[in-house]
Protein backbone atom coordinates (compact mmCIF):
# COMPACT_ATOMS: atom_id res chain seq x y z
CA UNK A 1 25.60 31.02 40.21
CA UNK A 2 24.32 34.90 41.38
CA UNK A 3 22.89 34.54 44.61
CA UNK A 4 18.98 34.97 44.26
CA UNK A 5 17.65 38.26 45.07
CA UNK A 6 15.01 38.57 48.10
CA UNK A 7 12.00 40.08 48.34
CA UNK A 8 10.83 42.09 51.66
CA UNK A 9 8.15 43.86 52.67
CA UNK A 10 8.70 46.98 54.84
CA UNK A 11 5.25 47.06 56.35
CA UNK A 12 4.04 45.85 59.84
CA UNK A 13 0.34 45.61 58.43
CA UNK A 14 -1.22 42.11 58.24
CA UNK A 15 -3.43 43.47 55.42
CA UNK A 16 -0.42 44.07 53.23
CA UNK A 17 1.07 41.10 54.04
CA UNK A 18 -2.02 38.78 53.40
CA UNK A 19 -2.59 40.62 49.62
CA UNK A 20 1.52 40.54 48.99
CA UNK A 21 1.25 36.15 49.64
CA UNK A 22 -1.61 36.00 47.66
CA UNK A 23 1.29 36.48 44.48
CA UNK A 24 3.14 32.99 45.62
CA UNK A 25 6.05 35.15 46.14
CA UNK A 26 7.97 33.95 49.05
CA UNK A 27 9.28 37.44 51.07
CA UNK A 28 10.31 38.58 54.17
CA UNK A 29 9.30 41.70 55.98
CA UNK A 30 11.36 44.16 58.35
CA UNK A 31 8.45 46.72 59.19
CA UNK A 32 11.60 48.69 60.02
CA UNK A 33 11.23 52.25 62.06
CA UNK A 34 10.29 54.95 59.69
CA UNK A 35 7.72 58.04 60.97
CA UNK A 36 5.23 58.93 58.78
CA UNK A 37 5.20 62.47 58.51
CA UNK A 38 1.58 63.67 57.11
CA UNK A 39 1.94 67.14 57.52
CA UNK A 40 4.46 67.78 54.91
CA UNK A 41 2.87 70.31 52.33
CA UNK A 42 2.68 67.52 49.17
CA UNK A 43 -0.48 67.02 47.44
CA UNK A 44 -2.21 63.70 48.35
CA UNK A 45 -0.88 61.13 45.32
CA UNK A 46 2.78 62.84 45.84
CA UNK A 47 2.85 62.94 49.68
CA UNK A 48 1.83 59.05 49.72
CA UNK A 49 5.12 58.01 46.66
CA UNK A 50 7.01 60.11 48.90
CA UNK A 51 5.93 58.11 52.13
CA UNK A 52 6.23 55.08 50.37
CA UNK A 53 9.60 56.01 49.08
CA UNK A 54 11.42 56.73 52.62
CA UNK A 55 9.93 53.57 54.40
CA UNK A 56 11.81 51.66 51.17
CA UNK A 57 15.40 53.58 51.38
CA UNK A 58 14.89 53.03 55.33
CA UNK A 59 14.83 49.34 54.72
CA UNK A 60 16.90 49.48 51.60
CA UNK A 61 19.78 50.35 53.34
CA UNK A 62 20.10 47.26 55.45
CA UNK A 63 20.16 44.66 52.25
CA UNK A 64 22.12 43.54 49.54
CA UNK A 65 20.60 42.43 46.38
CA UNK A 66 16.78 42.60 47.61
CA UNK A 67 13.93 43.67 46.42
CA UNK A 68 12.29 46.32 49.05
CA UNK A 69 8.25 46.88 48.62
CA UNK A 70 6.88 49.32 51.24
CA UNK A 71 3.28 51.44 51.02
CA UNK A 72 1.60 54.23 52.37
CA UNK A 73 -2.29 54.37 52.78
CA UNK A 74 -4.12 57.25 53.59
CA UNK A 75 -7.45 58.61 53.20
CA UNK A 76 -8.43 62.33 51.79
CA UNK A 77 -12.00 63.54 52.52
CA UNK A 78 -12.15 67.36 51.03
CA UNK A 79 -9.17 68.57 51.49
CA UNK A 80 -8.37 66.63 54.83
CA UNK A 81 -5.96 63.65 55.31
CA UNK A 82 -6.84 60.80 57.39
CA UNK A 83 -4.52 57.95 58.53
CA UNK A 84 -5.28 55.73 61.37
CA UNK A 85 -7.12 56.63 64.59
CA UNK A 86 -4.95 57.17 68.16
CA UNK A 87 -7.95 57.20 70.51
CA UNK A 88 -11.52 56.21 70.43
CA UNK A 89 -12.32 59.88 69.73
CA UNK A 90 -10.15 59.98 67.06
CA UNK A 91 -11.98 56.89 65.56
CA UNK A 92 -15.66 58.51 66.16
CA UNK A 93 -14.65 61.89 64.42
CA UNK A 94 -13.28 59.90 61.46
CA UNK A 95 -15.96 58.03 61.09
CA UNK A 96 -18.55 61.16 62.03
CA UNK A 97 -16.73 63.28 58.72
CA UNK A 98 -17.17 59.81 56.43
CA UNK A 99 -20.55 58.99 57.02
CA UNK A 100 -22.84 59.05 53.91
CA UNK A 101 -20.25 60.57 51.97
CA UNK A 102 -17.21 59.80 49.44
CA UNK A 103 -14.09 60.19 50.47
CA UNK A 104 -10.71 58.58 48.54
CA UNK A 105 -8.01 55.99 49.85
CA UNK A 106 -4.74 56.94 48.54
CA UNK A 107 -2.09 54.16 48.33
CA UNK A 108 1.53 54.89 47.54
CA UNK A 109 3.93 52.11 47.12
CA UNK A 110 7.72 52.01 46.57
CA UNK A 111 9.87 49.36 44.72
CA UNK A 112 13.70 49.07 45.31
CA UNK A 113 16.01 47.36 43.90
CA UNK A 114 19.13 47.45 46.61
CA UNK A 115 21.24 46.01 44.02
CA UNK A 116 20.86 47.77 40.45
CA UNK A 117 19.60 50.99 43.02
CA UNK A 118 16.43 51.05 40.37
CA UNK A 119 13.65 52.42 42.09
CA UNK A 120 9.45 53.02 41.25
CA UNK A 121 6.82 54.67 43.07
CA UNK A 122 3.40 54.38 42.04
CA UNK A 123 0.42 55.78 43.77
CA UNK A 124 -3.31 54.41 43.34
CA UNK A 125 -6.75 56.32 44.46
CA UNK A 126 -10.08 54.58 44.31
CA UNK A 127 -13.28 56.56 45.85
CA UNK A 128 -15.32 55.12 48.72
CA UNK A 129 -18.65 55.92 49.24
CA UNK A 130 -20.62 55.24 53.16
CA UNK A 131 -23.81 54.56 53.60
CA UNK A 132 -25.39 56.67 56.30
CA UNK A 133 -24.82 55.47 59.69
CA UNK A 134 -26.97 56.64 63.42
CA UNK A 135 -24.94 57.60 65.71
CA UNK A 136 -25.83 54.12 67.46
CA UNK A 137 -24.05 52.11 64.44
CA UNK A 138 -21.00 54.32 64.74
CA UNK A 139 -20.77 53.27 68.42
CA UNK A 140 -20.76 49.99 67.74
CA UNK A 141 -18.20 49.80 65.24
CA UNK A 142 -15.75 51.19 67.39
CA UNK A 143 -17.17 48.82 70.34
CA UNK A 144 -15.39 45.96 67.34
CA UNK A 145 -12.27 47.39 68.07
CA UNK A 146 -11.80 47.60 64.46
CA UNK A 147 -11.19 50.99 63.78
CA UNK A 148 -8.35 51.16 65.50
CA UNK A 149 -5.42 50.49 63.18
CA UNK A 150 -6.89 51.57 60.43
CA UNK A 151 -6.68 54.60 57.90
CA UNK A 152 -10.02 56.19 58.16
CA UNK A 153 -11.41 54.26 60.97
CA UNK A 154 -12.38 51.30 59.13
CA UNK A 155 -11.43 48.16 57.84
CA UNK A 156 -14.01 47.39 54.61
CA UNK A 157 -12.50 43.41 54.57
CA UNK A 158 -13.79 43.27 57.68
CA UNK A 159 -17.38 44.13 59.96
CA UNK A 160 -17.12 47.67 57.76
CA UNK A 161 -17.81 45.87 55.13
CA UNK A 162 -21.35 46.83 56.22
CA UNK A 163 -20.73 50.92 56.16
CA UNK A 164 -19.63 50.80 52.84
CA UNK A 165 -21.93 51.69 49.93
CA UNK A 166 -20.16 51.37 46.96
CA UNK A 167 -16.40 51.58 45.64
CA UNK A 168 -15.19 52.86 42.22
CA UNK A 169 -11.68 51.39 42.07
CA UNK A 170 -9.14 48.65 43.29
CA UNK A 171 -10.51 46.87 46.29
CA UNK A 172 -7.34 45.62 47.78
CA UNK A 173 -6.19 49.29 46.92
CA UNK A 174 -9.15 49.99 49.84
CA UNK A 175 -7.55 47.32 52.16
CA UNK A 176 -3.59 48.77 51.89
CA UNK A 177 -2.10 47.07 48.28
CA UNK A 178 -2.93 47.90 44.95
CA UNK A 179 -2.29 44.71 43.68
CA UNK A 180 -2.62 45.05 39.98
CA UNK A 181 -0.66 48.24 40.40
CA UNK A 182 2.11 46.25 42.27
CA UNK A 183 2.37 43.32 40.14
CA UNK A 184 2.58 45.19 37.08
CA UNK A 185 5.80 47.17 38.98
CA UNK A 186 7.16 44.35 39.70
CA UNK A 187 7.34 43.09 36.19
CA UNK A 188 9.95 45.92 35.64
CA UNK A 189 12.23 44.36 37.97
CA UNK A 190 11.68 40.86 36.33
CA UNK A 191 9.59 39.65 38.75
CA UNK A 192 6.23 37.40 37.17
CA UNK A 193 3.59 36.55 39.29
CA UNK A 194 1.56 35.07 36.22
């Protein structure tokens, strides 16, 4: 009998993790060591496969007959790329640019199969729109501590909820998995979550 094929996730984010169990798939994840490199000169949809693409081979390389998923999220406001903040200034200038505008979350994600070496990148944008903030609600957001790991300086499952206007797009796309986008990859690998 062929020895069943695992799934893992090559992301340290609890976001990702949380969407990826709401499937029923049972998975492992190695978050594994891979630097993002945002400078590279790819346009926005391309740069985050590519991302998506290296954090997979990364893990890849360490399994026999697995499945590897790993993403990329980013956001692009004009022609700018944000991912997460470093510092609370960081955070305050992101979230300075954003407010009362659209920007888009870009989310790249990689499937590999380590055994048949088949491999899929996808890459999934849906538009965010603020509502206009004072300079007083901007300083308490960061106070939440939210902002911090998060692309854009804000986490819209969570308190920024409230700072978002509208979306036109995958949600969960917002929060770090497209999961319509992901479970219809999957299905080319044989994988049925439905």
């Amino acid at each position: 009998m062929p020895e069943k094929r695992k799934i893992i996730l090559a992301s340290a984010s609890p976001r990702r993790k949380e969407i990826l169990e709401l499937t029923g798939l049972k998975f492992s994840i190695d978050a594994g060591d891979f630097e993002e490199n945002m400078g590279l000169k790819l346009k926005p949809h391309q740069l985050a496969r590519f991302l998506s693409s290296e954090k997979a081979k990364n893990i890849a390389a360490k399994y026999k007959n697995a499945l590897v998923i790993a993403a990329d999220t980013f956001i692009v406001f004009k022609d700018s790329l944000m991912g997460k903040p470093h510092t609370i200034e960081e955070a305050r200038r992101m979230l300075t640019l954003l407010n009362g505008k659209a920007h888009s979350v870009i989310t790249g994600f990689t499937i590999i199969d380590t055994n048949t070496k088949k491999k899929l990148s996808r890459s999934v944008e849906t538009r965010v729109y603020f509502r206009k903030l004072t300079f007083q609600e901007i300083e308490a957001y960061i106070k939440t501590g939210e902002p911090m790991d998060k692309a854009g300086a804000y986490a819209i499952q969570g308190t920024g909820a409230m700072i978002v206007k509208r979306i036109d797009g995958d949600y969960l796309n917002v929060v770090g998995l497209p999961l319509v986008s992901l479970t219809e990859a999957l299905k080319k690998f044989g994988v049925n979550v439905l």
